[in-house]
C-alpha atoms as a PDB file:
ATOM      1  CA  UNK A   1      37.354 -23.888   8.329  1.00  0.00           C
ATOM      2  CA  UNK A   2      34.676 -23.638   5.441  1.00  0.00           C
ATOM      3  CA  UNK A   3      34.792 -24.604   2.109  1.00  0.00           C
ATOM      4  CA  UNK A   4      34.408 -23.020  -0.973  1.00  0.00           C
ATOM      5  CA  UNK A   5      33.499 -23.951  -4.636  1.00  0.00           C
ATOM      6  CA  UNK A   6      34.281 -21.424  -7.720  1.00  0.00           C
ATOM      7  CA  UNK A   7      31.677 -21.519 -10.221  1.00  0.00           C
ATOM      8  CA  UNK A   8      34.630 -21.181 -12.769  1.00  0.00           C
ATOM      9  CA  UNK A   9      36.937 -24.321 -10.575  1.00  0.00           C
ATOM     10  CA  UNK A  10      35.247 -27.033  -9.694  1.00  0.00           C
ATOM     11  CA  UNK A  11      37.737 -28.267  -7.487  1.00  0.00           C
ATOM     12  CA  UNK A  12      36.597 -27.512  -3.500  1.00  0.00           C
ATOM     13  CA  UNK A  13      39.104 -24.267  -1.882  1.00  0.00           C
ATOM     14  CA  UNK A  14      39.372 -24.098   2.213  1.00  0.00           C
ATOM     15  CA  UNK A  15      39.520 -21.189   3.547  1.00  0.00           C
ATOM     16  CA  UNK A  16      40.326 -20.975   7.136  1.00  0.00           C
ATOM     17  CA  UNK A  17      38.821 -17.841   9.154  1.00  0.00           C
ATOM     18  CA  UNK A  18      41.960 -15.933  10.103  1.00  0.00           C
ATOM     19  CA  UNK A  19      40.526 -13.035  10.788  1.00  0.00           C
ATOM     20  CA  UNK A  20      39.597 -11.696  13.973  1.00  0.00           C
ATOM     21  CA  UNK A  21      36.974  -8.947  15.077  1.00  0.00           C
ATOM     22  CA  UNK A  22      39.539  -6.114  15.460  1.00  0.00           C
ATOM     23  CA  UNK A  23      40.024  -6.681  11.560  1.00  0.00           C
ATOM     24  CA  UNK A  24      36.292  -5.672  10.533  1.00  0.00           C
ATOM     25  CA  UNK A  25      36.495  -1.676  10.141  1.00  0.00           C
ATOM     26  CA  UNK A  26      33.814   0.127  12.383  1.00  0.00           C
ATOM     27  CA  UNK A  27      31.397   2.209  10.003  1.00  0.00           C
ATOM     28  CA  UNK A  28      33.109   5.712  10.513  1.00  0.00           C
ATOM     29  CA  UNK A  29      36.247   4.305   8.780  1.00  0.00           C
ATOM     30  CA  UNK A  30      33.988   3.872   5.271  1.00  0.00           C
ATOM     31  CA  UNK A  31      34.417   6.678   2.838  1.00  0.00           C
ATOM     32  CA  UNK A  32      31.059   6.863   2.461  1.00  0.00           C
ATOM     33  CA  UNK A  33      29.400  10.015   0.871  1.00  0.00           C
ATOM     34  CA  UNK A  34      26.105   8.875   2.340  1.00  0.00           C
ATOM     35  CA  UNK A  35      26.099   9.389   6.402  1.00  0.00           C
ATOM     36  CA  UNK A  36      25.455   6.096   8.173  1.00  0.00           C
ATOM     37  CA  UNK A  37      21.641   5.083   8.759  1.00  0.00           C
ATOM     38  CA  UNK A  38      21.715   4.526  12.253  1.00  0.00           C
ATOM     39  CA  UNK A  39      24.402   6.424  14.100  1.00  0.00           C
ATOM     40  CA  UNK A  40      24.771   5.919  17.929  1.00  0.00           C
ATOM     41  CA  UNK A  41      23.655   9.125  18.566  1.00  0.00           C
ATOM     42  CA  UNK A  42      20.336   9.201  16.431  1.00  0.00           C
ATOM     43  CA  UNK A  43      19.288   5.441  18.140  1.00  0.00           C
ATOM     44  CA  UNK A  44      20.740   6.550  21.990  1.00  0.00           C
ATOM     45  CA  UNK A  45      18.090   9.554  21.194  1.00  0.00           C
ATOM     46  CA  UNK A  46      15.051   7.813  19.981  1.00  0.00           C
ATOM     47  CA  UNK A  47      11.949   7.873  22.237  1.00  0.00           C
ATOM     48  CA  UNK A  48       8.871   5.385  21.109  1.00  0.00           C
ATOM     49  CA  UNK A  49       5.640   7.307  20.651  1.00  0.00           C
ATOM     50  CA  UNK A  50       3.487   4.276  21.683  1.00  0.00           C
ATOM     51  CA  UNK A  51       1.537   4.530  24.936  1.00  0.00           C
ATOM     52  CA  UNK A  52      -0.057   1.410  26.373  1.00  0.00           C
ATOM     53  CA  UNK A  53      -3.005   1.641  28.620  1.00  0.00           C
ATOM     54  CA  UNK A  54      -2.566  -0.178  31.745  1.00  0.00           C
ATOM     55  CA  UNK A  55      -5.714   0.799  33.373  1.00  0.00           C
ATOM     56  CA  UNK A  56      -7.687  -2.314  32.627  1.00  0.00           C
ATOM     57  CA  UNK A  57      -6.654  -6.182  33.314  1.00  0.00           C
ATOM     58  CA  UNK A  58      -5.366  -6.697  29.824  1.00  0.00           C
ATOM     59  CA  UNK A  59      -2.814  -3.970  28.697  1.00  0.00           C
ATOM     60  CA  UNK A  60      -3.439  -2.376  25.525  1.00  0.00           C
ATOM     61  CA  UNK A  61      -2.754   0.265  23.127  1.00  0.00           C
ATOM     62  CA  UNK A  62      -5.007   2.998  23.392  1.00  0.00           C
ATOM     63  CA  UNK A  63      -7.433   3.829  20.490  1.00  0.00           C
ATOM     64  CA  UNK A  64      -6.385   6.192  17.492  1.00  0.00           C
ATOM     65  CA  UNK A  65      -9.316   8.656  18.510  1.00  0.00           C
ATOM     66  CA  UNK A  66      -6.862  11.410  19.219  1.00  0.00           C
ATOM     67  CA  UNK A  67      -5.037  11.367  15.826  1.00  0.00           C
ATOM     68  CA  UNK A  68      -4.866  13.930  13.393  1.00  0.00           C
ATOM     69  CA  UNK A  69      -6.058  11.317  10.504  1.00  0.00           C
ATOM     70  CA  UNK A  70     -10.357  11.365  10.373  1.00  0.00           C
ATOM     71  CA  UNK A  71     -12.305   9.372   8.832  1.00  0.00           C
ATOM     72  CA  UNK A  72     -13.166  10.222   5.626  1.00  0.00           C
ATOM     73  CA  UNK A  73     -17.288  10.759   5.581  1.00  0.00           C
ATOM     74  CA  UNK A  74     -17.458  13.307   2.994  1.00  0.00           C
ATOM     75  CA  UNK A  75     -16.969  10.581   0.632  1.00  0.00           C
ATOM     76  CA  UNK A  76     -20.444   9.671  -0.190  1.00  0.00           C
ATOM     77  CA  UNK A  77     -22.601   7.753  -3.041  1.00  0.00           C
ATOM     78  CA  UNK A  78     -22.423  10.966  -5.336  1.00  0.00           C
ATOM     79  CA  UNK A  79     -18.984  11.184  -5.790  1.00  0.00           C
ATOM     80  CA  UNK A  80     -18.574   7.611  -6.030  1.00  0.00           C
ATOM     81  CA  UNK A  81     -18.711   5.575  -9.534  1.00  0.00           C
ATOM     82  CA  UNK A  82     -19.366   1.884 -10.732  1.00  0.00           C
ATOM     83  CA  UNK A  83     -17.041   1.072 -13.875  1.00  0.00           C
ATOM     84  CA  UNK A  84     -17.982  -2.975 -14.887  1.00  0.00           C
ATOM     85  CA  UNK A  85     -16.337  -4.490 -18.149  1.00  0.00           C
ATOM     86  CA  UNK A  86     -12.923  -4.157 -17.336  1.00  0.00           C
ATOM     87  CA  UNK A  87      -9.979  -6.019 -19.057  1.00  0.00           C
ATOM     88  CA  UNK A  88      -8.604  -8.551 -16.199  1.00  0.00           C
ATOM     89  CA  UNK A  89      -5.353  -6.533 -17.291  1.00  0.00           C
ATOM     90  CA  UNK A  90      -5.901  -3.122 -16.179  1.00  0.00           C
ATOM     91  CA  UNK A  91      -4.701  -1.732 -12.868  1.00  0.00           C
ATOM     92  CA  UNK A  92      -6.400   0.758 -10.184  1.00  0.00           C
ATOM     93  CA  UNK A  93      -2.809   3.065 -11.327  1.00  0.00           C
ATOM     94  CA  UNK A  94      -4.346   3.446 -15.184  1.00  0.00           C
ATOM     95  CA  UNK A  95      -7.564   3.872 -14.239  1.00  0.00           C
ATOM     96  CA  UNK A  96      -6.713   6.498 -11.613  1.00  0.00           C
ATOM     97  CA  UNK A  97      -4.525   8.454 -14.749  1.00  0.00           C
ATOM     98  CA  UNK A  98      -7.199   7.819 -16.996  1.00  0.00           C
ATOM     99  CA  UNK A  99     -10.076   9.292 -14.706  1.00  0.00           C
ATOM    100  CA  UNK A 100      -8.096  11.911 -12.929  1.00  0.00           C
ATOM    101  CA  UNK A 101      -8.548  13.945 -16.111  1.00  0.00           C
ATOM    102  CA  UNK A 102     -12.186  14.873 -14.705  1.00  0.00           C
ATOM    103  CA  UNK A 103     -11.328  15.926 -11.521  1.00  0.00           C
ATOM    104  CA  UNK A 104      -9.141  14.763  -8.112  1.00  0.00           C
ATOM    105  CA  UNK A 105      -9.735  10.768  -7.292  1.00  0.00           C
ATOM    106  CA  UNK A 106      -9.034  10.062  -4.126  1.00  0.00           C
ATOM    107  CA  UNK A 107      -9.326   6.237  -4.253  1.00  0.00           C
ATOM    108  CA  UNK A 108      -9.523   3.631  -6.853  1.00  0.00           C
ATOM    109  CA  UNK A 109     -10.601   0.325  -5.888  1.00  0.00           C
ATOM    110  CA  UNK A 110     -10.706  -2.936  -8.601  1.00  0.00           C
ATOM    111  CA  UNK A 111     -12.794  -5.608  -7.130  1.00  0.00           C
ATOM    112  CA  UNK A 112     -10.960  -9.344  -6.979  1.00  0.00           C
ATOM    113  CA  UNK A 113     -11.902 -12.453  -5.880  1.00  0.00           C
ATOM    114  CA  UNK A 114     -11.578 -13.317  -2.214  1.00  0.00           C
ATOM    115  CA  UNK A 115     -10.180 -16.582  -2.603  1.00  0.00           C
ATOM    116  CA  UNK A 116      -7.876 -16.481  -5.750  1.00  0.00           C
ATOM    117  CA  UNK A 117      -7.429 -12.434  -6.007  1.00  0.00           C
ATOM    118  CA  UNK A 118      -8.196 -12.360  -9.395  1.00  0.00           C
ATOM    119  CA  UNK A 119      -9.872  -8.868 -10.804  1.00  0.00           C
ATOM    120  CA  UNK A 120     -13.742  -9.527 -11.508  1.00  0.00           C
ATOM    121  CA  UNK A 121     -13.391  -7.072 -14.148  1.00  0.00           C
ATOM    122  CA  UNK A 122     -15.511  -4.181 -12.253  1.00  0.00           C
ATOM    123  CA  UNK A 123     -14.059  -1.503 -10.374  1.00  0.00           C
ATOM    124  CA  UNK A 124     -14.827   1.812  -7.794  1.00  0.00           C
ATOM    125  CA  UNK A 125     -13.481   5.456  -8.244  1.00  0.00           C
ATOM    126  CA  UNK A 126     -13.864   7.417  -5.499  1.00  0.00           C
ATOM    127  CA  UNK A 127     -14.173  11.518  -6.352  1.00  0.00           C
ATOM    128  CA  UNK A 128     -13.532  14.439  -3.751  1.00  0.00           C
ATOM    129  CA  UNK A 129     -16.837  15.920  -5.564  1.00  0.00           C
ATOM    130  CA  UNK A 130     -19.460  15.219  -7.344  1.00  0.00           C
ATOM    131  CA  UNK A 131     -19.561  17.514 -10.517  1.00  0.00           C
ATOM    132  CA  UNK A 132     -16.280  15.481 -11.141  1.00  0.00           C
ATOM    133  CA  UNK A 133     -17.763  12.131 -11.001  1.00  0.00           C
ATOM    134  CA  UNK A 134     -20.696  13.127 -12.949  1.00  0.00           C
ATOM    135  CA  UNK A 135     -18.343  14.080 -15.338  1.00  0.00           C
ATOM    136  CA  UNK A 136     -16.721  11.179 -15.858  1.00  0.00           C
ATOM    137  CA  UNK A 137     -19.768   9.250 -16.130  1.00  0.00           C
ATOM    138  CA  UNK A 138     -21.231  11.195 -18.865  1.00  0.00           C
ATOM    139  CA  UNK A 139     -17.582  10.945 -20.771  1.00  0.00           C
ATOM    140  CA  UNK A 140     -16.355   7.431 -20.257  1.00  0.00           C
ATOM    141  CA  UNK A 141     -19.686   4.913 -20.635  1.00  0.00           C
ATOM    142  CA  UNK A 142     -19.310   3.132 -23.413  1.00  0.00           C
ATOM    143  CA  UNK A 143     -16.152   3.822 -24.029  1.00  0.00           C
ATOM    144  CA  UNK A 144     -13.176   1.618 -25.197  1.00  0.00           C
ATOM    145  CA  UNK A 145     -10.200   1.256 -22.120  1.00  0.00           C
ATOM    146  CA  UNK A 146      -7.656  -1.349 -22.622  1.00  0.00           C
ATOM    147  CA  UNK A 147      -9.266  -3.611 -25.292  1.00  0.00           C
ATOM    148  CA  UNK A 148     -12.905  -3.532 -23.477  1.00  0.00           C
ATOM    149  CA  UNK A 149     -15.780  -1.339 -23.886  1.00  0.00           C
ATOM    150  CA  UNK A 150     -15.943  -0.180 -20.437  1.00  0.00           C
ATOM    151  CA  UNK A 151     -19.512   0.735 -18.633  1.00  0.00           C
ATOM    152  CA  UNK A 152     -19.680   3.596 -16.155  1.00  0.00           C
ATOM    153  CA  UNK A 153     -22.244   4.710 -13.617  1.00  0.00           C
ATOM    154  CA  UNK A 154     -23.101   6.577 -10.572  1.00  0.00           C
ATOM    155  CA  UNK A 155     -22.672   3.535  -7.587  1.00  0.00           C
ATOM    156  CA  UNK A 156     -25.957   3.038  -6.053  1.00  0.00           C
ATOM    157  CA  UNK A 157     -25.955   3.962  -2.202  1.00  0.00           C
ATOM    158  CA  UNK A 158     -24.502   1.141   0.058  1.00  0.00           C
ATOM    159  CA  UNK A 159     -23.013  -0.992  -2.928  1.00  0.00           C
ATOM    160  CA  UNK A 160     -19.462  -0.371  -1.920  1.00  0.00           C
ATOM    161  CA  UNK A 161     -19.004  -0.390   2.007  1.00  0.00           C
ATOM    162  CA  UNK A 162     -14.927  -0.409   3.299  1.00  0.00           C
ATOM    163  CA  UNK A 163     -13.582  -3.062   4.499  1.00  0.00           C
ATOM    164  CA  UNK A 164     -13.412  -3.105   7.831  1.00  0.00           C
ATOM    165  CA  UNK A 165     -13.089  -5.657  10.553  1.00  0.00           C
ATOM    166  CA  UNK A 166     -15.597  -5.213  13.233  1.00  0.00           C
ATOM    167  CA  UNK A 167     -13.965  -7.420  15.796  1.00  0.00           C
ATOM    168  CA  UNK A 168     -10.455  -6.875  17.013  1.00  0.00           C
ATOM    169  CA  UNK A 169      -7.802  -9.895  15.656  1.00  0.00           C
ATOM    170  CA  UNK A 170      -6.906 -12.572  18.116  1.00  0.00           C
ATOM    171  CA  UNK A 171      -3.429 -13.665  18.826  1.00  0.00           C
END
């Protein structure tokens, strides 16, 4: 038995569960145009892709060295640019439209504040080449972008490093 309260009565309704399983319809019986998500068929089918290494005390998952994603290390300090000034309110979206106008950017990346992941108001663009970035430097220092006047510059080498945790996480 549960009880109910309308929004519209405020009086409290029971209703009394008089239904049984049998009464729920299985999924084939929707009229669906979509098929289902998971049919039995698809799941009964499905075969993990994960391989754990046992060879060693503690099982593990194996490294990603055979995958087909590299590294990227043709990105390098030429194609690579510093923009500082930045409106708190502009996103790594608009200035990825905004600078994609000089060439392909492959990454955009506003710096924030570790603790409370607030923009500092200075950002990386990451180019595929270099006449690109160079580009963009030349055309966008000094220029206004949302509301600031915006500085741009070739990053110096070693400024911006990924982020990358050198020790594996501990459960």
């Amino acid at each position: 038995m549960a009880l109910f309260c309308s929004p519209y009565n405020k009086s409290l309704t029971s209703i009394s569960p008089s239904f049984t399983s049998s009464s729920i319809p299985k999924a084939s019986a929707f009229n669906s145009p979509f098929p289902p998500i998971f049919s039995s068929e698809r799941v009964s089918n499905f075969t993990p892709r994960i391989s754990i290494d046992l060879s060693q005390k503690k099982p593990h998952l194996p490294k990603c060295s055979d995958s087909s994603v590299e590294p990227d290390n043709t990105a390098n300090s030429t194609t690579i640019i510093f923009l500082k000034g930045l409106a708190k309110s502009t996103a790594e979206g608009r200035l990825k439209v905004v600078f994609s106008q000089f060439g392909d950017v492959s990454r955009v990346k506003i710096v924030t504040d570790k603790i409370s992941k607030q923009p500092l108001g200075f950002a990386y663009i990451w180019f595929l080449d270099k006449e690109s970035a160079q580009c963009a430097v030349q055309e966008m220092n000094g220029k206004f972008l949302d509301g600031r006047f915006i500085q741009v510059q070739m990053a110096k080498p070693g400024s911006c490093k990924p982020n990358v945790k050198t020790a594996p996480y501990k459960f």
